[in-house]
Protein backbone atom coordinates (compact mmCIF):
# COMPACT_ATOMS: atom_id res chain seq x y z
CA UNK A 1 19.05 -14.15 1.34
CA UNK A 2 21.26 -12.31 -1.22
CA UNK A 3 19.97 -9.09 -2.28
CA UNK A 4 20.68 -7.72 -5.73
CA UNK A 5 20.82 -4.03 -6.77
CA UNK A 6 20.77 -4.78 -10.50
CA UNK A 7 18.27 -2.31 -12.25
CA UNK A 8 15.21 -4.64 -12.48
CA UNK A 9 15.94 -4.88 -8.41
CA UNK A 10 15.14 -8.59 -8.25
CA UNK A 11 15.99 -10.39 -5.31
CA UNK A 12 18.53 -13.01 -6.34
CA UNK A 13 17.98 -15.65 -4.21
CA UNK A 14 14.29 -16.09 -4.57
CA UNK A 15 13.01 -18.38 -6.84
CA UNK A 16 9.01 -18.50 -6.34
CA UNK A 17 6.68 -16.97 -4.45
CA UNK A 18 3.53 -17.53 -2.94
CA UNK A 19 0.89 -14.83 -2.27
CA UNK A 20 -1.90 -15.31 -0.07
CA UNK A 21 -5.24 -14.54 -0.86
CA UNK A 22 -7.25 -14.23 -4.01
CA UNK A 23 -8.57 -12.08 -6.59
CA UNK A 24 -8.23 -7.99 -6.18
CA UNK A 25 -6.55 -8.17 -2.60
CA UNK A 26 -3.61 -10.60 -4.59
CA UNK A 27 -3.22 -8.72 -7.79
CA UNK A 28 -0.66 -6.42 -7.05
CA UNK A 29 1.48 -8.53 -5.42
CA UNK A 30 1.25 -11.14 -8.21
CA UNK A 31 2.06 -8.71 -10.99
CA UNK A 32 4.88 -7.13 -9.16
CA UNK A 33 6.65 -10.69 -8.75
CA UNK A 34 5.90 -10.94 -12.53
CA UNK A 35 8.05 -7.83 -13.05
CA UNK A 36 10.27 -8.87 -11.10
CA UNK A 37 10.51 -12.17 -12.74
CA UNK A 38 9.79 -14.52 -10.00
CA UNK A 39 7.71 -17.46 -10.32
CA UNK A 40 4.33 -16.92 -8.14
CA UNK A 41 1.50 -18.96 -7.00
CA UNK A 42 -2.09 -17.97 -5.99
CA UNK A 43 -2.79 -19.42 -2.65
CA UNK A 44 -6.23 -21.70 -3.99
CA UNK A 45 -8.16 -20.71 -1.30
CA UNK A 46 -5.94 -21.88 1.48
CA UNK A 47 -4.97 -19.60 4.83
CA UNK A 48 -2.65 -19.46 7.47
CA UNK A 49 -0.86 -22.60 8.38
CA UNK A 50 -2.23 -25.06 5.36
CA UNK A 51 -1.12 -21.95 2.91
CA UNK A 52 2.27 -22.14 4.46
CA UNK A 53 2.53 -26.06 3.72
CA UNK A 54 0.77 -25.38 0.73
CA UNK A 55 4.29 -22.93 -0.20
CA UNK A 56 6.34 -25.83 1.04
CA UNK A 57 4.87 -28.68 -1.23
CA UNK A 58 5.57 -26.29 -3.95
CA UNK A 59 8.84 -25.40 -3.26
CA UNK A 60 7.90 -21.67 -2.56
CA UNK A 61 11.09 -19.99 -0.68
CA UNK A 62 8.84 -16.62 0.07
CA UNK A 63 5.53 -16.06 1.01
CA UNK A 64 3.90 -12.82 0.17
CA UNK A 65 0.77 -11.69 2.13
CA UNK A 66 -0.84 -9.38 -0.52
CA UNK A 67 -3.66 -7.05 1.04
CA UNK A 68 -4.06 -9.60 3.49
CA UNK A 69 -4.95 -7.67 7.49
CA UNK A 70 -2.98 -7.05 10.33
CA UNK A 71 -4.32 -10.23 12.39
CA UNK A 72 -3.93 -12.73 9.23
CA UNK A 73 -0.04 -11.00 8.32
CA UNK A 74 0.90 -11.66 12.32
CA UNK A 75 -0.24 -15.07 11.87
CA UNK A 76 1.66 -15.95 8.55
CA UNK A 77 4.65 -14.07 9.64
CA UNK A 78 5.10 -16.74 12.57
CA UNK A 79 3.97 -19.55 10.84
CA UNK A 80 6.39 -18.83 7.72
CA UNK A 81 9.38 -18.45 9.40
CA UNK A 82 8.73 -21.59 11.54
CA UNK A 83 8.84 -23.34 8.05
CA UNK A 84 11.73 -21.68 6.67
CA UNK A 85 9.63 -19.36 3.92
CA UNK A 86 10.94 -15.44 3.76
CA UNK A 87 8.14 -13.24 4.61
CA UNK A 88 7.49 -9.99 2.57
CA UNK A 89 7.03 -7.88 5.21
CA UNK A 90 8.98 -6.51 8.44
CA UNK A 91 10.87 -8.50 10.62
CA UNK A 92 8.43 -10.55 13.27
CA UNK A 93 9.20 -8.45 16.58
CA UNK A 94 7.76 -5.24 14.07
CA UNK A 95 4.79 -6.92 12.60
CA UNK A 96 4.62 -8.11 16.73
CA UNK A 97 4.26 -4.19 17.52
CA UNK A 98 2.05 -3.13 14.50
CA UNK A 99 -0.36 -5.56 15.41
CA UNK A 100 -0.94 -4.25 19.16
CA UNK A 101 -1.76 -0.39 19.03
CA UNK A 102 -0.52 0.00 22.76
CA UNK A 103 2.49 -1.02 21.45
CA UNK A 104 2.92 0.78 17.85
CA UNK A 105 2.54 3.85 20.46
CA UNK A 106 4.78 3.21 22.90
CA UNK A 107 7.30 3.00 19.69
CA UNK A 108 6.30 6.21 18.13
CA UNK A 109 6.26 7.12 21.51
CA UNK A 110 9.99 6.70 22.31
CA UNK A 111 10.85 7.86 18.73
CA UNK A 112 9.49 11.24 19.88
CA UNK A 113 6.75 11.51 17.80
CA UNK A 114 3.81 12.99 19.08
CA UNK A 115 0.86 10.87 19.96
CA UNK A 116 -2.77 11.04 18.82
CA UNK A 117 -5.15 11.62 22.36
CA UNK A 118 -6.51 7.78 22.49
CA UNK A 119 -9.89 9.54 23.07
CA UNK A 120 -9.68 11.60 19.34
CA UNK A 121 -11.96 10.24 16.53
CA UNK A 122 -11.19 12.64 14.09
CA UNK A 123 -10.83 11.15 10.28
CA UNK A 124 -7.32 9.84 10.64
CA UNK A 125 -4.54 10.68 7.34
CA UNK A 126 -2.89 7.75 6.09
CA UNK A 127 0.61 7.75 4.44
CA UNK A 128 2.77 4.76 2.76
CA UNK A 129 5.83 5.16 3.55
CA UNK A 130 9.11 3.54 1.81
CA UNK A 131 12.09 2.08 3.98
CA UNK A 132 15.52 -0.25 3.08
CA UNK A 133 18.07 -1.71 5.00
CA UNK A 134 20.20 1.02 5.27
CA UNK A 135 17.60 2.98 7.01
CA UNK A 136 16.89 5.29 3.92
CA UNK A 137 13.37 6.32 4.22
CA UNK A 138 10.90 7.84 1.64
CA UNK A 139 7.21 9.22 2.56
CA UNK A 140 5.02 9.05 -0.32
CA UNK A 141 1.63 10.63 -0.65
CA UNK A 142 -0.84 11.07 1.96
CA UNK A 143 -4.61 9.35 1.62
CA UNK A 144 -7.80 9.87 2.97
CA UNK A 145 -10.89 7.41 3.17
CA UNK A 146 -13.83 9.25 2.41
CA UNK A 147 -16.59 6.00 3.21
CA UNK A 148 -16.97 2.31 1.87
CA UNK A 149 -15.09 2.00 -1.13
CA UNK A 150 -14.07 5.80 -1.82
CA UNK A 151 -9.98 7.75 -1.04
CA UNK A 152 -8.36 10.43 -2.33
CA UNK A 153 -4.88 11.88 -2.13
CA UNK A 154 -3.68 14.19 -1.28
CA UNK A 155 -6.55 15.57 2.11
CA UNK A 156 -7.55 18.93 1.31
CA UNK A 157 -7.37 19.38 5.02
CA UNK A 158 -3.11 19.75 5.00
CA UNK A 159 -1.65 22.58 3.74
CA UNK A 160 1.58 22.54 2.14
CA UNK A 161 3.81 22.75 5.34
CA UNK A 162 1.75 20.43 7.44
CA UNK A 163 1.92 17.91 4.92
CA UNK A 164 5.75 18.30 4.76
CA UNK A 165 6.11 17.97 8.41
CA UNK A 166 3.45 15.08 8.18
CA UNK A 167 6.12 13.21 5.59
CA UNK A 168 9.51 14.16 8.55
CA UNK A 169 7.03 12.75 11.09
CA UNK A 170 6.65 9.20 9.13
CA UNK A 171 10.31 8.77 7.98
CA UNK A 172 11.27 9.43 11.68
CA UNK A 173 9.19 7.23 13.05
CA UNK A 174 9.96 4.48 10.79
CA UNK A 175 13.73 4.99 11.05
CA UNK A 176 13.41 4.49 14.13
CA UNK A 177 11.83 0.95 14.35
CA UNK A 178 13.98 -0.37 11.74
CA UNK A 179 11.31 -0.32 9.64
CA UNK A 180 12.56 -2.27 5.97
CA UNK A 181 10.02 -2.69 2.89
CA UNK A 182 6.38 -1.04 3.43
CA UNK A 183 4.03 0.34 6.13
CA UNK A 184 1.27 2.53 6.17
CA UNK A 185 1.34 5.27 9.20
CA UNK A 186 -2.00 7.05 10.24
CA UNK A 187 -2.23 10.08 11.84
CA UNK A 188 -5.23 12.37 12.79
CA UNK A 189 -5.02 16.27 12.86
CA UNK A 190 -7.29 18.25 15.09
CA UNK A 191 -6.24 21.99 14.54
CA UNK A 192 -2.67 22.18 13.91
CA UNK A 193 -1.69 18.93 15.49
CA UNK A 194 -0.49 15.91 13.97
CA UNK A 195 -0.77 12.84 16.13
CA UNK A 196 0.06 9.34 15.27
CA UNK A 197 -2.59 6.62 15.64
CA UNK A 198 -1.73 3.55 14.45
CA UNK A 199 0.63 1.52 11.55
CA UNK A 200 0.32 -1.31 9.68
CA UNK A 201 2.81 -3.23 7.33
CA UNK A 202 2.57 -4.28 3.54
CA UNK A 203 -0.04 -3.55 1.03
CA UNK A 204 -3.62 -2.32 2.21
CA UNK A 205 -5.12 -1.62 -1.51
CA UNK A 206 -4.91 1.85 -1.67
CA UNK A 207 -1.53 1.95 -3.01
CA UNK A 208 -2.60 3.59 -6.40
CA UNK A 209 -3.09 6.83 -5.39
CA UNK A 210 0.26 7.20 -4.08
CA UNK A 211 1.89 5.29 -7.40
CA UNK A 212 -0.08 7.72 -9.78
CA UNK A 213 0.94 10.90 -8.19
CA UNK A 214 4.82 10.00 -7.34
CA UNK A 215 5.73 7.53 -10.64
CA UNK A 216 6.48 4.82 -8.30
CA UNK A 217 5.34 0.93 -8.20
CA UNK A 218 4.73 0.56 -4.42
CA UNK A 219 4.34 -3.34 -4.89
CA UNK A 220 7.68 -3.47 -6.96
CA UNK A 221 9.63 -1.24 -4.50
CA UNK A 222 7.94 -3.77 -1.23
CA UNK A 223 9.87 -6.57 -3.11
CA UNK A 224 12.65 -4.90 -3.83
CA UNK A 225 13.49 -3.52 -0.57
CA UNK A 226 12.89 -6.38 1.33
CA UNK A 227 15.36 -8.46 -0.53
CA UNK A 228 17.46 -5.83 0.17
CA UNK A 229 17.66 -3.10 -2.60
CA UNK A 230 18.36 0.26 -2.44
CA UNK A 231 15.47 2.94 -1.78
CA UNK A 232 14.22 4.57 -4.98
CA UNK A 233 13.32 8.36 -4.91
CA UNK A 234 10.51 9.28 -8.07
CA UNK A 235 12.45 10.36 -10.91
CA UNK A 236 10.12 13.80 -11.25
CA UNK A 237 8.23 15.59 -8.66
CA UNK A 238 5.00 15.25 -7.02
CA UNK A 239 2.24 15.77 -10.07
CA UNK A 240 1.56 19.35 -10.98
CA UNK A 241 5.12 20.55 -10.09
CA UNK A 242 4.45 23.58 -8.17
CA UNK A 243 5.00 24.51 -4.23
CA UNK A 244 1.53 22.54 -2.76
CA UNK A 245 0.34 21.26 -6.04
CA UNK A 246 0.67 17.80 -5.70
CA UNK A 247 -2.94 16.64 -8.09
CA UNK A 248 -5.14 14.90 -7.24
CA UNK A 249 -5.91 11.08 -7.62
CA UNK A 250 -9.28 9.17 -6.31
CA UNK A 251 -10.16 5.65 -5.93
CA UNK A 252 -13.02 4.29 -6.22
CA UNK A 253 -14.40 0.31 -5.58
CA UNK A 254 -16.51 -0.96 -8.10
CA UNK A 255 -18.84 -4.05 -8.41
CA UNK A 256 -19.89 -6.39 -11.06
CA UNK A 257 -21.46 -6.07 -13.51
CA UNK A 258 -20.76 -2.97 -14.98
CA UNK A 259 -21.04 -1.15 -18.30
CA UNK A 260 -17.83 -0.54 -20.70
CA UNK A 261 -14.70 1.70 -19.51
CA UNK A 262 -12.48 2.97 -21.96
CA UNK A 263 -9.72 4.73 -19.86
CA UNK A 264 -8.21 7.29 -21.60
CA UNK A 265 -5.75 10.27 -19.80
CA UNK A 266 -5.59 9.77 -15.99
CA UNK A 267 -7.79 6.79 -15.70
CA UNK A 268 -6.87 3.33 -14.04
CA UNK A 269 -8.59 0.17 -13.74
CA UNK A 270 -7.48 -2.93 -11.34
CA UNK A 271 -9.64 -5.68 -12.43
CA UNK A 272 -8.70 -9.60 -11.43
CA UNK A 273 -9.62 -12.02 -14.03
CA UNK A 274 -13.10 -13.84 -14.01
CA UNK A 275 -15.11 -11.06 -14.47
CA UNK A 276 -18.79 -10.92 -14.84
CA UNK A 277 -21.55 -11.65 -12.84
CA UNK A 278 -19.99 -13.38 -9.29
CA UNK A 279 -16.62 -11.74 -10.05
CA UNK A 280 -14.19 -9.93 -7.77
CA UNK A 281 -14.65 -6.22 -7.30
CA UNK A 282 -12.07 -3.68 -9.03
CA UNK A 283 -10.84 -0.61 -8.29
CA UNK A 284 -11.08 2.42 -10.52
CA UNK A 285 -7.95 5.30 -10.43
CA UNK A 286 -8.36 8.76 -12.01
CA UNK A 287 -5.84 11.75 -11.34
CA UNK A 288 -5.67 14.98 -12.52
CA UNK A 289 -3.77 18.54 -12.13
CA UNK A 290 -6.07 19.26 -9.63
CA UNK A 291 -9.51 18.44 -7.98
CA UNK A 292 -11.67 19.68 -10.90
CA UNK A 293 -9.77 17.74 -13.35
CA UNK A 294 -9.38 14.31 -11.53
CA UNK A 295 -13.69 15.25 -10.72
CA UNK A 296 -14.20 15.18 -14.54
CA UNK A 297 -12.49 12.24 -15.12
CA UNK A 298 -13.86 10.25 -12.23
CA UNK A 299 -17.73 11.36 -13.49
CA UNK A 300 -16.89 10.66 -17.16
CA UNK A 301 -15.25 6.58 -16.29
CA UNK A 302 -18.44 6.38 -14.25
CA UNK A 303 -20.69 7.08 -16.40
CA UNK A 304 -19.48 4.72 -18.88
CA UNK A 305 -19.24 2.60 -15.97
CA UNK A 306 -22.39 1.84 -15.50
CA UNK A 307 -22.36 1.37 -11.90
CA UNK A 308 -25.97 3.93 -11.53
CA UNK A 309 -27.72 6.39 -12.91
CA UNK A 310 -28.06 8.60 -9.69
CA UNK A 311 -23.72 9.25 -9.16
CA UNK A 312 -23.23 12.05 -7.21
């Protein structure tokens, strides 16, 4: 692989792609190969190893696994380096470790960061977190799931410093693995403590509320570091500018059908092709200054939405 740190940050030596799975869960990773200007194909359907001879036929020489889970990226990881396909994601001993919490733990473990108690079931804090080959490392914007289908960023339950020390907790620990392209880290806080629970590598879908806040393409920057480009820092601060005002963004999963949307400031909609009755679900994005405004703007693209008369 030759990596390229030309402005667009395309990978040089990669000439198409493949990207498992369909619809929403693929859509990200498609249209970041697009701006990246590699050549990608949907996966029709096909998993694990009949995707990966799928790639081959086609003369893939990558193999992106889009949203797809921990079990099914383990699994393609293997399989595509048997074949001689890239793999977006971290090297196969890491994706090896991420997919066995005892072991993610023992890692964070020797890295010295502290642990969640295995017995805690407090609402765990996840944060993306950006790494390259030179073991630069960037910690974007924490998220929160608030049920089926619903996140926000940043948790209203982190105040300014523990959501600093939150971000040095992530960069250390993925410095420390070797960490190169994108992972997720989840922590849970009970009182003042941050504990680690678990990681997992590549896209999980709630990407967007990190990119809207910070200005950057999480799905580009995967690529690009994982072909070997340099980490990008967001050209302007964290939205709203001030000490602890970071905005606010939500997401929210919608299903077909639905009424008309017509976005407008701070509104984002992720919506595969086919749509209509049968179609893929899509995921709605609003951010504001703050709470109240990123509230108005979520009630207002809902109510045009469609979705039900009875929103909260």
């Amino acid at each position: 692989m030759v990596p390229s740190d030309s402005s667009g940050g395309q990978p040089s030596a990669w000439q198409s792609v493949m990207v498992a799975g369909s619809g929403l869960e693929a859509l990200r990773a498609g249209q970041a190969c697009t701006e990246l200007g590699l050549v990608w194909h949907g996966s029709d359907g096909r998993r694990g190893n009949e995707l990966v001879a799928h790639a081959r036929r086609l003369g893939c020489d990558l193999l992106h696994p889009a949203e797809a889970n921990i079990d099914d990226q383990f699994s393609l990881a293997k399989a595509s380096r048997a074949a001689g396909l890239a793999f977006v994601g971290p090297r196969d001993s890491l994706v090896a470790a991420m997919h066995d919490p005892a072991a993610s733990r023992q890692l964070m473990r020797e890295a010295g960061v502290p642990l969640s108690p295995a017995e805690d079931a407090s609402p765990p804090l996840h944060l993306p977190v950006l790494a390259d080959v030179r073991g630069q490392a960037l910690a974007l914007m924490e998220h929160e799931i608030l049920g089926p289908g619903r996140a926000v960023a940043p948790s209203d339950r982190l105040t300014p410093e523990q959501r600093a020390y939150l971000g040095q907790l992530a960069v250390k620990g993925a410095q420390s693995i070797g960490l190169v392209g994108l992972a997720t880290l989840s922590f849970t806080l009970v009182g003042n403590r941050l504990g680690f629970v678990t990681m997992r590598p590549g896209l999980t879908g709630y990407e967007g509320l990190a990119e809207v806040l910070t200005g950057l393409d999480l799905a580009v920057e995967q690529l690009r570091l994982v072909g070997g480009g340099r980490l990008r820092r967001p050209r302007v601060g964290h939205m709203g500018h001030g000490p602890g005002r970071p905005g606010q963004a939500r997401l929210r999963l919608l299903s077909f059908p639905g009424g008309f949307l017509s976005g407008g400031p701070g509104v984002r909609l992720d919506r595969p092709r086919g749509d209509g009755v049968g179609a893929p679900d899509a995921r709605l994005l609003v951010w504001g200054r703050d709470a109240a405004e990123a509230e108005r703007r979520e009630r207002r693209a809902m109510t045009e939405w469609q979705v039900s008369s009875s929103y909260p």
